[in-house]
N, C-alpha and C. Protein backbone atom coordinates (compact mmCIF):
# COMPACT_ATOMS: atom_id res chain seq x y z
N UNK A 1 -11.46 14.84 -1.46
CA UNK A 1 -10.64 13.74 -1.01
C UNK A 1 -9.56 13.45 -2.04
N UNK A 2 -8.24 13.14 -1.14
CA UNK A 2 -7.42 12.26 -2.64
C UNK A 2 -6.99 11.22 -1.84
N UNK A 3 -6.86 10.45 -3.24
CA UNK A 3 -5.84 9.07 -2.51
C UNK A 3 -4.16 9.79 -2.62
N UNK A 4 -3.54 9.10 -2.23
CA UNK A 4 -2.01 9.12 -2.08
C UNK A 4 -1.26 7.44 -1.74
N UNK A 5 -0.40 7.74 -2.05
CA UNK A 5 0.51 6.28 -1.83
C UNK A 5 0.68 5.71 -0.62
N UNK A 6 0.40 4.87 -0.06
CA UNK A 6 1.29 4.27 1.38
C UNK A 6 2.71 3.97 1.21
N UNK A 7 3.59 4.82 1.75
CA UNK A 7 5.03 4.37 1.39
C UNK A 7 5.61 3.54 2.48
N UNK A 8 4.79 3.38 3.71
CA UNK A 8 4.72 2.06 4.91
C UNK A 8 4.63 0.61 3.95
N UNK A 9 3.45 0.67 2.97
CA UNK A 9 2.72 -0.70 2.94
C UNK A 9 3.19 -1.70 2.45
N UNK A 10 4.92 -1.45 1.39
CA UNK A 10 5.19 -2.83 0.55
C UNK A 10 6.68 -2.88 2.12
N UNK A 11 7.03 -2.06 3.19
CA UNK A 11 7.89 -2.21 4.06
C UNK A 11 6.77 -3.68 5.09
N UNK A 12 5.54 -3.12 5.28
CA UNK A 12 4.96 -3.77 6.71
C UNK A 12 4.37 -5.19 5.71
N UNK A 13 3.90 -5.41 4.31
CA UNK A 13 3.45 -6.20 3.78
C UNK A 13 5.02 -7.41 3.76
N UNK A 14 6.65 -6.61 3.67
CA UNK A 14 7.75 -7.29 3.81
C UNK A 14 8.17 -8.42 4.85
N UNK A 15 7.99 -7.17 5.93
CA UNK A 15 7.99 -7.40 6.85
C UNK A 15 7.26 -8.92 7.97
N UNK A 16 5.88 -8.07 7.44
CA UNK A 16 4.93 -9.77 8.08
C UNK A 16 5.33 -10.94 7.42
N UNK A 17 5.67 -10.70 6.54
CA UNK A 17 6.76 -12.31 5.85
C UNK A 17 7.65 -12.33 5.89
N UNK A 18 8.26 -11.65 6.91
CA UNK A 18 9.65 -12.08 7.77
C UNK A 18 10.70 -12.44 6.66
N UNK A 19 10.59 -11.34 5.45
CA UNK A 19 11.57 -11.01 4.48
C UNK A 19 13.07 -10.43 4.26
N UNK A 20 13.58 -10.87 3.72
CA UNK A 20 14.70 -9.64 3.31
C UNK A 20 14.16 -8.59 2.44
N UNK A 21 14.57 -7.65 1.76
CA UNK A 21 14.08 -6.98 0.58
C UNK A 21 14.75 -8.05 -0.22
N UNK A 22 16.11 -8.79 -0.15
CA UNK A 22 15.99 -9.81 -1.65
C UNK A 22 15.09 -10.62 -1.94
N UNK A 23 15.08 -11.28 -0.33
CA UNK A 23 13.49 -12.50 -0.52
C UNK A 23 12.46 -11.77 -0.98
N UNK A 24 11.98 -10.58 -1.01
CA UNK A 24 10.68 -10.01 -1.32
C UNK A 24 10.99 -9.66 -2.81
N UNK A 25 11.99 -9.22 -3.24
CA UNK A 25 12.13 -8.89 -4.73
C UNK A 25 12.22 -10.15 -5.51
N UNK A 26 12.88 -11.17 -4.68
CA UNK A 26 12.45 -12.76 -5.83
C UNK A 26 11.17 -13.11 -5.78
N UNK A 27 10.60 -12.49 -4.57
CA UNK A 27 9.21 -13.34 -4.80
C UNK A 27 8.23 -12.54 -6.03
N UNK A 28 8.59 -11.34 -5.95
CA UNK A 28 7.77 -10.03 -6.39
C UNK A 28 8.31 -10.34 -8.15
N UNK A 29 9.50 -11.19 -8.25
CA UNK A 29 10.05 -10.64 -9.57
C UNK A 29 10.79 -9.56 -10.17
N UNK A 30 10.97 -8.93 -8.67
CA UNK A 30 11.85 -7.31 -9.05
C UNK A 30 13.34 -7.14 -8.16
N UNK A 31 13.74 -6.23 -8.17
CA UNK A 31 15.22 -6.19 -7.98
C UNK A 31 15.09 -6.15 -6.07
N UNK A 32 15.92 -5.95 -5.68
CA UNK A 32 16.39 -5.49 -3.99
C UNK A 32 16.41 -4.11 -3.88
N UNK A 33 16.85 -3.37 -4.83
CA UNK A 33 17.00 -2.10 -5.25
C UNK A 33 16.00 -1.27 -5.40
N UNK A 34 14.81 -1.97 -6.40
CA UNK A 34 13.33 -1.33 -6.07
C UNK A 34 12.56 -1.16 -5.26
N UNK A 35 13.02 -3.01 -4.14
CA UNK A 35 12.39 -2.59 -2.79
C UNK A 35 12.57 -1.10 -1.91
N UNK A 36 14.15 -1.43 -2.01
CA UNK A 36 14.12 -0.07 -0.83
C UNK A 36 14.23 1.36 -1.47
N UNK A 37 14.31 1.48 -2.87
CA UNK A 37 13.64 2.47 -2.92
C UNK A 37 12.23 2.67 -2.80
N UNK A 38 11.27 1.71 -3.12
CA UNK A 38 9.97 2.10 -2.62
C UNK A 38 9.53 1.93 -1.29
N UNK A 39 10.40 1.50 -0.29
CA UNK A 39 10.12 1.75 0.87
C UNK A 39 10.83 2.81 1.48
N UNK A 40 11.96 3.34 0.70
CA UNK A 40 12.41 4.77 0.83
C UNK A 40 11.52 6.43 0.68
N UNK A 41 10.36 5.64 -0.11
CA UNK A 41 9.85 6.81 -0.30
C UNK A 41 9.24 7.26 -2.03
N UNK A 42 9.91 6.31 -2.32
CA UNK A 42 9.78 6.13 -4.19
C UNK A 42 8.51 5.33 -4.50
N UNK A 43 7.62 6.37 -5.15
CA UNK A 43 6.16 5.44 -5.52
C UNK A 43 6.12 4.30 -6.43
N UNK A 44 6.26 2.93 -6.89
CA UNK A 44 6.28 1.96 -7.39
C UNK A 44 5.17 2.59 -8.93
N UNK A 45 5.81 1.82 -9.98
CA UNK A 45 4.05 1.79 -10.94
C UNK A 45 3.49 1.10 -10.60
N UNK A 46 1.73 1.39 -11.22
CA UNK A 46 0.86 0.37 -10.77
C UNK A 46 0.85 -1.05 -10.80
N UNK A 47 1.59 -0.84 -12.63
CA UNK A 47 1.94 -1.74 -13.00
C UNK A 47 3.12 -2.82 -11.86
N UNK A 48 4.11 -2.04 -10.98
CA UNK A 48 4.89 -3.26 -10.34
C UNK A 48 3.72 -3.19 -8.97
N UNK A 49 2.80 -2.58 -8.71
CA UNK A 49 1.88 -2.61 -7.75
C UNK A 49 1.52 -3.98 -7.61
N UNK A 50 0.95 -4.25 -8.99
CA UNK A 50 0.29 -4.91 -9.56
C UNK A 50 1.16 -6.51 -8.88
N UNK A 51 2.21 -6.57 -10.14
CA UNK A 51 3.41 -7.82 -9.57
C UNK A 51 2.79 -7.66 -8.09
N UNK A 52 3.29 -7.06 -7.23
CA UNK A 52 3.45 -6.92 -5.54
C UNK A 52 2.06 -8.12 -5.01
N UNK A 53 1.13 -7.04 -5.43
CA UNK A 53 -0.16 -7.91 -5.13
C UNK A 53 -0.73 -8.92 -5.63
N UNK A 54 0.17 -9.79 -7.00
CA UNK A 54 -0.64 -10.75 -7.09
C UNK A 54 0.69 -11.80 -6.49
N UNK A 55 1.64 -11.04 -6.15
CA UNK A 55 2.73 -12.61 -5.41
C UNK A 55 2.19 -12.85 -4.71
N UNK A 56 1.47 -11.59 -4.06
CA UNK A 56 1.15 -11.92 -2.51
C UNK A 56 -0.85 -12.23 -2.45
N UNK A 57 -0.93 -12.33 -2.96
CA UNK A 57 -2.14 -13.00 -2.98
C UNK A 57 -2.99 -11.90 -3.02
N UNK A 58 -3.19 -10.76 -3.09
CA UNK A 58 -3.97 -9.57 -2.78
C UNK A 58 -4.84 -9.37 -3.86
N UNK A 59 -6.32 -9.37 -3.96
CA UNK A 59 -7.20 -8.84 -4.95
C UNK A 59 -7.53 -7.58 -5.28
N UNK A 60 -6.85 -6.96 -4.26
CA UNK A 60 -7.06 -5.21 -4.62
C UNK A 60 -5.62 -4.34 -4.69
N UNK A 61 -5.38 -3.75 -4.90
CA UNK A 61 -4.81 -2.56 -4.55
C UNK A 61 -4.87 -1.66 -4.14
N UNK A 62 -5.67 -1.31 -3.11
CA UNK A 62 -6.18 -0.55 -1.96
C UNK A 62 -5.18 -1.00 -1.08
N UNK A 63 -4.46 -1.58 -0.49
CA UNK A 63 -3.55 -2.00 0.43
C UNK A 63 -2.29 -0.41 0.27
N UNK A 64 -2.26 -0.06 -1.08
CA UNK A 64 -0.89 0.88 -1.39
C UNK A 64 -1.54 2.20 -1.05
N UNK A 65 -2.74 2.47 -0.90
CA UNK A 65 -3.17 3.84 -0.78
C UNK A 65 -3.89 4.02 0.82
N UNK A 66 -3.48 5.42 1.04
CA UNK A 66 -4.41 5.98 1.98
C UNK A 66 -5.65 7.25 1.29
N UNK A 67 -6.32 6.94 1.74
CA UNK A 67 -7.50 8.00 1.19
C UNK A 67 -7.57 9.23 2.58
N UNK A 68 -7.25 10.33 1.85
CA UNK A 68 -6.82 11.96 2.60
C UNK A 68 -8.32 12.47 2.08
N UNK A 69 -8.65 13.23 3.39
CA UNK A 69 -10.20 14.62 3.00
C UNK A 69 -9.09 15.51 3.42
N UNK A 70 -9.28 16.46 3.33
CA UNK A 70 -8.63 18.06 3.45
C UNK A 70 -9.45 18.89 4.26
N UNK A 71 -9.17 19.11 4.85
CA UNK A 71 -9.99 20.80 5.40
C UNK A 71 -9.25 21.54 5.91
N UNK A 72 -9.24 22.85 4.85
CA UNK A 72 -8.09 23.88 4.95
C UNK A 72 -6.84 22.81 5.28
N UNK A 73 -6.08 23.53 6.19
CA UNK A 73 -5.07 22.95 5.90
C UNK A 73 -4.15 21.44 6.26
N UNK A 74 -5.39 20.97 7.17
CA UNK A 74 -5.63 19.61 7.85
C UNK A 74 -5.45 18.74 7.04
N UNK A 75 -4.69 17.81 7.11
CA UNK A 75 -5.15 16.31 6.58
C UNK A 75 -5.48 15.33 7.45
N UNK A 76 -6.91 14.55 7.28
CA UNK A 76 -7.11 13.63 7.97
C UNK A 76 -6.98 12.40 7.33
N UNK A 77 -6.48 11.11 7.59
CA UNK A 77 -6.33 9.96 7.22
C UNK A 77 -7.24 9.06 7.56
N UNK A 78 -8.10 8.88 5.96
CA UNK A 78 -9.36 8.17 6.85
C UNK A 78 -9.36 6.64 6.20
N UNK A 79 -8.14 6.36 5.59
CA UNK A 79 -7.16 4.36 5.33
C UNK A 79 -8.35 3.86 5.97
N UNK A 80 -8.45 3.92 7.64
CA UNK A 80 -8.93 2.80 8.48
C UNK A 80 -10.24 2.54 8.69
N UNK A 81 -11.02 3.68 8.03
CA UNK A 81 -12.63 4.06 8.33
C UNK A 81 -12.85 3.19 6.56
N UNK A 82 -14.12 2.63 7.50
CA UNK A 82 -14.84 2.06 6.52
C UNK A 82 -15.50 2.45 5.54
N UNK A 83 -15.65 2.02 4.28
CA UNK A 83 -16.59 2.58 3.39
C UNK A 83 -18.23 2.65 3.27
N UNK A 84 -18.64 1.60 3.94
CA UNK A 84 -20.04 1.34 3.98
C UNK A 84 -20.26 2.11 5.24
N UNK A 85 -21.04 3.04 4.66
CA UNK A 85 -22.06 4.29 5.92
C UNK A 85 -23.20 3.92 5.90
N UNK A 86 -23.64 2.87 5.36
CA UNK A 86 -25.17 2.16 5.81
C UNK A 86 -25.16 2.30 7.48
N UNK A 87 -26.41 2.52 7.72
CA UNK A 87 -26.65 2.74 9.23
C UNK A 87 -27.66 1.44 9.51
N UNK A 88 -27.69 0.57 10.40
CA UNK A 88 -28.20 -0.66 11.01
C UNK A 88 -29.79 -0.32 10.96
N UNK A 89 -30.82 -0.73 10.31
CA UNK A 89 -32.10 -0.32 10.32
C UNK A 89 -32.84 -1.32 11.53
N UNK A 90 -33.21 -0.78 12.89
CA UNK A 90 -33.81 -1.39 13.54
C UNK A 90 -34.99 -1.09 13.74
């Protein structure tokens, strides 16, 4: 498995707060410029990850990544699948 970046997540995290990229870079503390390059495609440091998620209230940083398995040459995106594989003991 690897993780990789969500280069959707600081656009749709903008977005639901009905932002500009300036309103989101004053809130974030960073430029307009960084926004859309990292919603261009440009991976942020953790470190401005970091800024991102604590303007916005976020305790993790799991929000910026998708978690990829591989097989051969497949990628499956498994972001939406849960981590806990506990099975219901009845």
């Amino acid at each position: 498995m690897a993780i990789e970046y969500n280069f959707d997540s600081i656009r749709i995290i903008r977005l639901c707060r009905n932002m500009s990229q300036a309103e989101f870079g004053r809130l974030v503390g960073l430029s307009r410029q960084d926004i859309r390059l990292w919603e261009g495609g440009n991976a942020p440091t953790i470190r401005n990850l970091t800024k991102i998620a604590q303007a916005c209230g976020f305790d993790s940083l799991d929000i910026f990544f998708h978690t990829i398995k591989h097989y051969g040459n497949i990628n499956y995106d498994l972001s939406h699948v849960s981590n806990d594989t506990r099975e219901d003991s009845q």
